[in-house]
PDB file of N, CA and C in Angstrom:
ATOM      1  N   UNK A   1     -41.508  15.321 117.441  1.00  0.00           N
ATOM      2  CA  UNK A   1     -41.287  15.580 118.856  1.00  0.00           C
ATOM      3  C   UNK A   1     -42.648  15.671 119.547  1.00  0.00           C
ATOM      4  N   UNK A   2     -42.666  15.011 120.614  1.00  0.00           N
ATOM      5  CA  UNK A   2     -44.053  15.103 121.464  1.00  0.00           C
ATOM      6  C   UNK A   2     -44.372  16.527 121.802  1.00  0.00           C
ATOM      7  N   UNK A   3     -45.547  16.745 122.021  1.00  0.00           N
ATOM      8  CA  UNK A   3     -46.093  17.821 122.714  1.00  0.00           C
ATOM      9  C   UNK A   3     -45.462  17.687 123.714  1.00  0.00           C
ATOM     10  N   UNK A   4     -45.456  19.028 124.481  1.00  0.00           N
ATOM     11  CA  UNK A   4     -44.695  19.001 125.874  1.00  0.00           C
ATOM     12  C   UNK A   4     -46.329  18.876 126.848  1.00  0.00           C
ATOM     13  N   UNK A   5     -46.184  18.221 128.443  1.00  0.00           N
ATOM     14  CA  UNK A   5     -47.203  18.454 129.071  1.00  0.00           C
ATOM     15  C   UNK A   5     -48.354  19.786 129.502  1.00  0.00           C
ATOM     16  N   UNK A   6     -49.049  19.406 130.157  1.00  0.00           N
ATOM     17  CA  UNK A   6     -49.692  20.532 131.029  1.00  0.00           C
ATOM     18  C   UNK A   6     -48.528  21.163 132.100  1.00  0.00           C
ATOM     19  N   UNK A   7     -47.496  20.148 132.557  1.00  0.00           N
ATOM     20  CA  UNK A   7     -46.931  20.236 134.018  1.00  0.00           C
ATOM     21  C   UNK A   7     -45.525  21.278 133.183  1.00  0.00           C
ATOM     22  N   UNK A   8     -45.085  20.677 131.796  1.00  0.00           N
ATOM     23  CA  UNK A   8     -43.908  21.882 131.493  1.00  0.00           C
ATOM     24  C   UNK A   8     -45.042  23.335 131.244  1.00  0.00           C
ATOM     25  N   UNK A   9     -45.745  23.487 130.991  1.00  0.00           N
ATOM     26  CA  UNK A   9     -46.183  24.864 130.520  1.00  0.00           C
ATOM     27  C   UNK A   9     -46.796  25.464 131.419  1.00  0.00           C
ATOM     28  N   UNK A  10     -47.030  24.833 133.132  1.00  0.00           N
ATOM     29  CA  UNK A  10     -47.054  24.964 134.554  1.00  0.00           C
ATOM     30  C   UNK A  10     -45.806  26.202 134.802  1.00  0.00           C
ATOM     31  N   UNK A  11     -44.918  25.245 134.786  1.00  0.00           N
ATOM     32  CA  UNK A  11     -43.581  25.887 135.121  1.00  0.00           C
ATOM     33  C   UNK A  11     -43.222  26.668 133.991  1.00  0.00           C
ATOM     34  N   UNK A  12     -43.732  27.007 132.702  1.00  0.00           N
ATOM     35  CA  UNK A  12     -43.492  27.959 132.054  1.00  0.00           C
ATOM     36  C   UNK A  12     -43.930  29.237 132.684  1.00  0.00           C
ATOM     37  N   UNK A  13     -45.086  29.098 133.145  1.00  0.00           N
ATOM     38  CA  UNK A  13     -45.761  30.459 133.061  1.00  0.00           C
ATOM     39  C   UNK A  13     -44.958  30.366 134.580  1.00  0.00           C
ATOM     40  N   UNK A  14     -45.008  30.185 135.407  1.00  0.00           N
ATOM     41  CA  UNK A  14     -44.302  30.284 136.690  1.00  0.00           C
ATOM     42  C   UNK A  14     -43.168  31.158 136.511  1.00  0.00           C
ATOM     43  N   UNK A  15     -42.601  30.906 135.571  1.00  0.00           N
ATOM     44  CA  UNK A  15     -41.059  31.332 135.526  1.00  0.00           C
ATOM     45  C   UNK A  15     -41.432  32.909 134.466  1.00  0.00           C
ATOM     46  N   UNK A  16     -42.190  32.626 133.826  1.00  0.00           N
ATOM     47  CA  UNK A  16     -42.678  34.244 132.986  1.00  0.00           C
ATOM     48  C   UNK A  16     -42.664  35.017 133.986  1.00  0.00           C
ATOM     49  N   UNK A  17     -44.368  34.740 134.968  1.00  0.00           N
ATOM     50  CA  UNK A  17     -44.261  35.567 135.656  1.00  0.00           C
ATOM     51  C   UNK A  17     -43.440  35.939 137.153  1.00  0.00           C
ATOM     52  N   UNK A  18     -42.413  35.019 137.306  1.00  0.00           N
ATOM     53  CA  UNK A  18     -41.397  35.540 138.212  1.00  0.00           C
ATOM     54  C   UNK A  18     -40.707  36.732 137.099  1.00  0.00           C
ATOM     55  N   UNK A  19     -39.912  35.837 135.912  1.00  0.00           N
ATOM     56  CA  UNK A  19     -39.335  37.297 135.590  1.00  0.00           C
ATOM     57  C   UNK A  19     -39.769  38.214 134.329  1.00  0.00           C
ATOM     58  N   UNK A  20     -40.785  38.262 134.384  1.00  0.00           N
ATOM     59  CA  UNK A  20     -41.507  39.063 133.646  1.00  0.00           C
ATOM     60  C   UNK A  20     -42.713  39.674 134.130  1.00  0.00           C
ATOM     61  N   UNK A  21     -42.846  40.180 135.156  1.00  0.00           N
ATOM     62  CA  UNK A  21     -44.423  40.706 135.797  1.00  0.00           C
ATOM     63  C   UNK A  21     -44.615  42.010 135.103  1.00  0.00           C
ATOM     64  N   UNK A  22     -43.701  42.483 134.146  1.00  0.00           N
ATOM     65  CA  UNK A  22     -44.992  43.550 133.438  1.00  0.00           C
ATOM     66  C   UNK A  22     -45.128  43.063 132.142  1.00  0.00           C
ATOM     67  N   UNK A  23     -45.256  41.438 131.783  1.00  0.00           N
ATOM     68  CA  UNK A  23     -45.596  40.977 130.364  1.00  0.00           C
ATOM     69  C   UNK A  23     -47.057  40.330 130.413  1.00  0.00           C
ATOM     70  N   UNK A  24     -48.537  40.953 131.071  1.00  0.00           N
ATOM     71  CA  UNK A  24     -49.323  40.455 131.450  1.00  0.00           C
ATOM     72  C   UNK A  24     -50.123  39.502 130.071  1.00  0.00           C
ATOM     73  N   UNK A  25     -49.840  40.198 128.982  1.00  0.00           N
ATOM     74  CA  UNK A  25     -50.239  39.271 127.783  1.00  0.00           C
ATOM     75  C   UNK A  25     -49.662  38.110 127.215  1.00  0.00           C
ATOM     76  N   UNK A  26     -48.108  37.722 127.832  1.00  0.00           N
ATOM     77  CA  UNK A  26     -47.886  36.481 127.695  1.00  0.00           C
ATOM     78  C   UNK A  26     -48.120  35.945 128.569  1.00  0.00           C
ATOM     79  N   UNK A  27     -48.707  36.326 129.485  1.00  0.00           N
ATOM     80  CA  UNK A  27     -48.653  35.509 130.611  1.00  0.00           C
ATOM     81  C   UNK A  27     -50.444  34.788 130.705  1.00  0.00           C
ATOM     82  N   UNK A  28     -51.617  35.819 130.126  1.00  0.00           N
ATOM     83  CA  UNK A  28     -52.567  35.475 129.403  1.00  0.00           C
ATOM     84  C   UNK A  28     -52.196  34.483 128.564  1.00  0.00           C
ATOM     85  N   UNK A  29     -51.612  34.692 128.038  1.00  0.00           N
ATOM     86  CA  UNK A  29     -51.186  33.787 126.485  1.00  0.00           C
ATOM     87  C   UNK A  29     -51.036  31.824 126.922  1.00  0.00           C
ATOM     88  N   UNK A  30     -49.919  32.020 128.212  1.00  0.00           N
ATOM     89  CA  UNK A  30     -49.520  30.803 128.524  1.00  0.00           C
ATOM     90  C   UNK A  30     -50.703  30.407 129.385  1.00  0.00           C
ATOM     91  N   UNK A  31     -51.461  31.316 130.124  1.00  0.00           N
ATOM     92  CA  UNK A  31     -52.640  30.307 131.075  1.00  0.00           C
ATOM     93  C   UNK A  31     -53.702  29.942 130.101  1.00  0.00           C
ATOM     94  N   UNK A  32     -53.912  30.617 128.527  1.00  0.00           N
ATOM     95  CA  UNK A  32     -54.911  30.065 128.013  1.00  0.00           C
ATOM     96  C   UNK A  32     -54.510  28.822 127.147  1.00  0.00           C
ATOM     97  N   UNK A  33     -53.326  28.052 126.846  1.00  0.00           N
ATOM     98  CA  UNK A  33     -52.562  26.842 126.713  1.00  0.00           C
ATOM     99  C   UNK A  33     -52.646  26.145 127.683  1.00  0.00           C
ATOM    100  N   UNK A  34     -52.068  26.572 129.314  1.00  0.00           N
ATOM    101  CA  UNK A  34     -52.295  25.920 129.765  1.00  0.00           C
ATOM    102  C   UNK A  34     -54.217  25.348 130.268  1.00  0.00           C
ATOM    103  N   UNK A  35     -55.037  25.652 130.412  1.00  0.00           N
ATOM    104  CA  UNK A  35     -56.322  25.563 129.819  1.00  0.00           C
ATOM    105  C   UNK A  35     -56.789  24.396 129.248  1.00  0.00           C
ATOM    106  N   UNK A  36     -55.827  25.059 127.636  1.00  0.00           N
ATOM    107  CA  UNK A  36     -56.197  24.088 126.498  1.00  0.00           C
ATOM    108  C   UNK A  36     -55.707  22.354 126.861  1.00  0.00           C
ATOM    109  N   UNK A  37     -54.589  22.868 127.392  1.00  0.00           N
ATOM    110  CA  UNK A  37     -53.786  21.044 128.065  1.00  0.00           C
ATOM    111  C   UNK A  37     -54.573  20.731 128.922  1.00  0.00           C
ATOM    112  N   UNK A  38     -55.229  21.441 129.983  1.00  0.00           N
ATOM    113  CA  UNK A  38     -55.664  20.396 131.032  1.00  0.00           C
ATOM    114  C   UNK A  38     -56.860  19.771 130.668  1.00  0.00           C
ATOM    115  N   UNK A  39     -57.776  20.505 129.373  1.00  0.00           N
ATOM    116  CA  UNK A  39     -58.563  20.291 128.582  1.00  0.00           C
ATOM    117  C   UNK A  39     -58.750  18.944 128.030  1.00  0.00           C
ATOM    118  N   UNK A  40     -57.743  19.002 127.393  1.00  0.00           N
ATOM    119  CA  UNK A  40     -57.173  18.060 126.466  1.00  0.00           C
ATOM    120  C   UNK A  40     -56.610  16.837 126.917  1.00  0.00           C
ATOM    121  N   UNK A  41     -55.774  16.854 128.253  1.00  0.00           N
ATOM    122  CA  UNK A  41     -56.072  15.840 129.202  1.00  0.00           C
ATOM    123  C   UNK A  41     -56.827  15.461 129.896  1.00  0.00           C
ATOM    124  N   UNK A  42     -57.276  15.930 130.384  1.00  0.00           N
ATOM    125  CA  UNK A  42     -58.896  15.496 130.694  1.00  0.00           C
ATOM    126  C   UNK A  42     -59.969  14.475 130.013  1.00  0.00           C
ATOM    127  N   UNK A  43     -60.227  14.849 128.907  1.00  0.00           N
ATOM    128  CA  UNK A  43     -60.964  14.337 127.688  1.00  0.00           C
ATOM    129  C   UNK A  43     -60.240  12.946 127.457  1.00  0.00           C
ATOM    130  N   UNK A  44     -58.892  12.925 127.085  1.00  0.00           N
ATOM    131  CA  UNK A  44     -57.912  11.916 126.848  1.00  0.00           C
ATOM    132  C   UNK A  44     -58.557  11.062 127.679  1.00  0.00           C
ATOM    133  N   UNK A  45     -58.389  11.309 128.943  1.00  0.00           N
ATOM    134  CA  UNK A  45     -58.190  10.209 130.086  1.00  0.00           C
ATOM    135  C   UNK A  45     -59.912   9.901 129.870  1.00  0.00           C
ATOM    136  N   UNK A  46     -60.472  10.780 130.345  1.00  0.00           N
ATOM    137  CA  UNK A  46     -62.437  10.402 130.319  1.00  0.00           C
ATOM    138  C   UNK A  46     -62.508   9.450 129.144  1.00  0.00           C
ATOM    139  N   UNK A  47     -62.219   9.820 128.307  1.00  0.00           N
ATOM    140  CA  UNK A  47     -62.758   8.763 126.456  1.00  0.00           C
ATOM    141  C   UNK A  47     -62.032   7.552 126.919  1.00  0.00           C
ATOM    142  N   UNK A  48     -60.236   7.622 127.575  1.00  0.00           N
ATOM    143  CA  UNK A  48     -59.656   6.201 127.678  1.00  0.00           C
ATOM    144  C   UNK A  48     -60.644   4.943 128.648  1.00  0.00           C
ATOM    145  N   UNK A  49     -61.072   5.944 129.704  1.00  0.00           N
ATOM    146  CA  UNK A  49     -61.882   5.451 130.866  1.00  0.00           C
ATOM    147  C   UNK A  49     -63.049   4.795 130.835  1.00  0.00           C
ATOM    148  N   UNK A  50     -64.037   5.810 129.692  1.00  0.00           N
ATOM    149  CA  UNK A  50     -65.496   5.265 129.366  1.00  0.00           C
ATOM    150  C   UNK A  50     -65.538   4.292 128.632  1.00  0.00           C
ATOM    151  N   UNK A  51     -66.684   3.779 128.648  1.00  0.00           N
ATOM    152  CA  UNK A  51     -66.939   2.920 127.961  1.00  0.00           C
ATOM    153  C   UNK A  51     -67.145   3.271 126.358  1.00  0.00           C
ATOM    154  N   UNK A  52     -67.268   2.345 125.098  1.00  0.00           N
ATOM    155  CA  UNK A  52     -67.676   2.784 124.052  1.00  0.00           C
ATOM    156  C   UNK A  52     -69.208   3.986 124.081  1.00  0.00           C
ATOM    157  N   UNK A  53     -68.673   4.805 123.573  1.00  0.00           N
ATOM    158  CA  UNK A  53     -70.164   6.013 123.066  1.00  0.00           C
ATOM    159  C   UNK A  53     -70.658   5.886 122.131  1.00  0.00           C
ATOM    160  N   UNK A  54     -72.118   5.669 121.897  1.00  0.00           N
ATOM    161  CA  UNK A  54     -73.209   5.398 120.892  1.00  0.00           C
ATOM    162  C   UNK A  54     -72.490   6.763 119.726  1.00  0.00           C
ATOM    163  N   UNK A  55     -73.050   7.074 118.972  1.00  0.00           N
ATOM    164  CA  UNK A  55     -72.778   7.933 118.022  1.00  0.00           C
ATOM    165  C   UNK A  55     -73.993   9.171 118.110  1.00  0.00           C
ATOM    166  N   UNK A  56     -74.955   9.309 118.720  1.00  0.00           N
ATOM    167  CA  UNK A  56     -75.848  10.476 119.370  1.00  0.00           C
ATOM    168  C   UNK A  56     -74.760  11.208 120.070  1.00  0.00           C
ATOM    169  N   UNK A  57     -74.375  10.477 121.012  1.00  0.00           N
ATOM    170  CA  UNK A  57     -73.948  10.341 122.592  1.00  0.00           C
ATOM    171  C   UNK A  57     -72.210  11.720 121.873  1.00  0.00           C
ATOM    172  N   UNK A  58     -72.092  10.934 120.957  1.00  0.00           N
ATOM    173  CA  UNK A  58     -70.456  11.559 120.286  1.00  0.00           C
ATOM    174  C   UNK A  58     -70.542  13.077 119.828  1.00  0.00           C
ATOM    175  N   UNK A  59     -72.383  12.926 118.879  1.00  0.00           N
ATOM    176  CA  UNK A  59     -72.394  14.244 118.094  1.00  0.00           C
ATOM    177  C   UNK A  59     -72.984  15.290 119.393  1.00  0.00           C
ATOM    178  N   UNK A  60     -73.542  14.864 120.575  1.00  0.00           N
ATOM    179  CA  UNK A  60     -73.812  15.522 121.561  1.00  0.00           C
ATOM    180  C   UNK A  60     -72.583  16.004 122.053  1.00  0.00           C
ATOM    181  N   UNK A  61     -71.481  15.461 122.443  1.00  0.00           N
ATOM    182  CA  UNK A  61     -70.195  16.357 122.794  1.00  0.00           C
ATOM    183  C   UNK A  61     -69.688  16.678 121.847  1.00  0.00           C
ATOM    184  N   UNK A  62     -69.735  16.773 120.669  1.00  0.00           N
ATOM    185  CA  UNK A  62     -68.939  17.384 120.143  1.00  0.00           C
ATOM    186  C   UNK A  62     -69.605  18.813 119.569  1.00  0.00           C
ATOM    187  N   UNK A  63     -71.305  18.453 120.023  1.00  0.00           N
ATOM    188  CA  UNK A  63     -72.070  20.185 120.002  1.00  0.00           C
ATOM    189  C   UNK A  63     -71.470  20.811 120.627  1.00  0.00           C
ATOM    190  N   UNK A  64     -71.683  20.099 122.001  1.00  0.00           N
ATOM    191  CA  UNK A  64     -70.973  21.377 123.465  1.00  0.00           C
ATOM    192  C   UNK A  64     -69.840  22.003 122.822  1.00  0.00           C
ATOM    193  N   UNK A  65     -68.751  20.924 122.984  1.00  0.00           N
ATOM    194  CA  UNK A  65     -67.039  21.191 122.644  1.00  0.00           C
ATOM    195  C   UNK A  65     -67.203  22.268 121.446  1.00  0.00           C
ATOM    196  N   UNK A  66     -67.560  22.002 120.707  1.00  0.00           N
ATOM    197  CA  UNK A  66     -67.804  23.517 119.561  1.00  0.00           C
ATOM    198  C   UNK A  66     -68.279  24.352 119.314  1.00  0.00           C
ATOM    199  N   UNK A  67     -69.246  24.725 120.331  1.00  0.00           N
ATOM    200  CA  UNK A  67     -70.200  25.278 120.432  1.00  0.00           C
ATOM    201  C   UNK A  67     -69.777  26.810 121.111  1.00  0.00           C
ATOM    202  N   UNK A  68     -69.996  28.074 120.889  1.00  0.00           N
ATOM    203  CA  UNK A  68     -69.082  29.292 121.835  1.00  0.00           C
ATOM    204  C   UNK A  68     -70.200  29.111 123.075  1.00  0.00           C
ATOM    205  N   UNK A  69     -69.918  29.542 124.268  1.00  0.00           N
ATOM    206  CA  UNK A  69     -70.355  29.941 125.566  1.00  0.00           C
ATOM    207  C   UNK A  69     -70.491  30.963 125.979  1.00  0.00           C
ATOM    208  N   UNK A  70     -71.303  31.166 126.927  1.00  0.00           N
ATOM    209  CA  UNK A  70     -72.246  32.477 126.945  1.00  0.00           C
ATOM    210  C   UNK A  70     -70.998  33.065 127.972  1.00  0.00           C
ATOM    211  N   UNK A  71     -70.708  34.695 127.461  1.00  0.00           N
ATOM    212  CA  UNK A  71     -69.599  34.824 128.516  1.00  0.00           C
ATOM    213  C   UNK A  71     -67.870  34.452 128.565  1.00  0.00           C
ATOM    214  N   UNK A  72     -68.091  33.605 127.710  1.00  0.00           N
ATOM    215  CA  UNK A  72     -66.583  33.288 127.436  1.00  0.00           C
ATOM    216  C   UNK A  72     -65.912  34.204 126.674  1.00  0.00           C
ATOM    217  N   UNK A  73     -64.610  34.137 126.526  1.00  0.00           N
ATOM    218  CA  UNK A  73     -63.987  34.682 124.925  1.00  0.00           C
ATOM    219  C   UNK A  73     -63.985  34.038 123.960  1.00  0.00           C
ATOM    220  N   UNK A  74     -65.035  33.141 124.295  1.00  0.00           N
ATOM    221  CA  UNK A  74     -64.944  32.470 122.041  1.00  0.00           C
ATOM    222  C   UNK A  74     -66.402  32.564 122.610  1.00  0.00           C
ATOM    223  N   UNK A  75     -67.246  33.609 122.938  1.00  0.00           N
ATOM    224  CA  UNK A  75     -68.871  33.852 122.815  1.00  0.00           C
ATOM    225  C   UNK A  75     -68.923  34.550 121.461  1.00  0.00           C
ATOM    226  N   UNK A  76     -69.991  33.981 120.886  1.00  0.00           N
ATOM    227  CA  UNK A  76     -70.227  34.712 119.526  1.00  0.00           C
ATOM    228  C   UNK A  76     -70.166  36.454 120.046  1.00  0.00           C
ATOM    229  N   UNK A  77     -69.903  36.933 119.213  1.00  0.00           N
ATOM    230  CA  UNK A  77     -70.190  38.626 118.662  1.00  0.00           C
ATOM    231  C   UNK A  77     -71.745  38.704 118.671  1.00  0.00           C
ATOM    232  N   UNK A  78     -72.454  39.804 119.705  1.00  0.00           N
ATOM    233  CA  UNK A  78     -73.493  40.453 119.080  1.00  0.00           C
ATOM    234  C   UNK A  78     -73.502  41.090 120.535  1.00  0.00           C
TER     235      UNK A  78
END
């Protein structure tokens, strides 16, 4: 079965938090999926769009993309 879109897990969290406004951790839960989809579409479409990438050019995004961020919640611990 396909993944479902960015646009169903839109209207997921929509509908959580209509009827669920004191479940603030699923509702965390579904905006950090939704996130991950628009993410993930994004990238999709950019890689379909660009042209071929040298192999520098590849291991350079895929530093960033794995890399934790200063400030984020996947920032390293210290």
């Amino acid at each position: 079965m396909p993944e479902e879109d960015w646009r169903s897990t839109r209207a997921r969290l929509a509908a959580l938090r209509r009827h669920h406004p004191d479940r603030p951790d699923l509702v965390a839960d579904l905006r950090y999926e939704l996130k991950v989809k628009h993410a993930r579409d994004y990238i999709t479409r950019l890689r379909a769009d660009a042209p071929a990438l040298e192999q520098d050019d590849l291991e350079r995004l895929a530093t960033l993309l794995l890399s934790p961020w200063e400030g984020g919640e996947h920032a390293a611990a210290g």
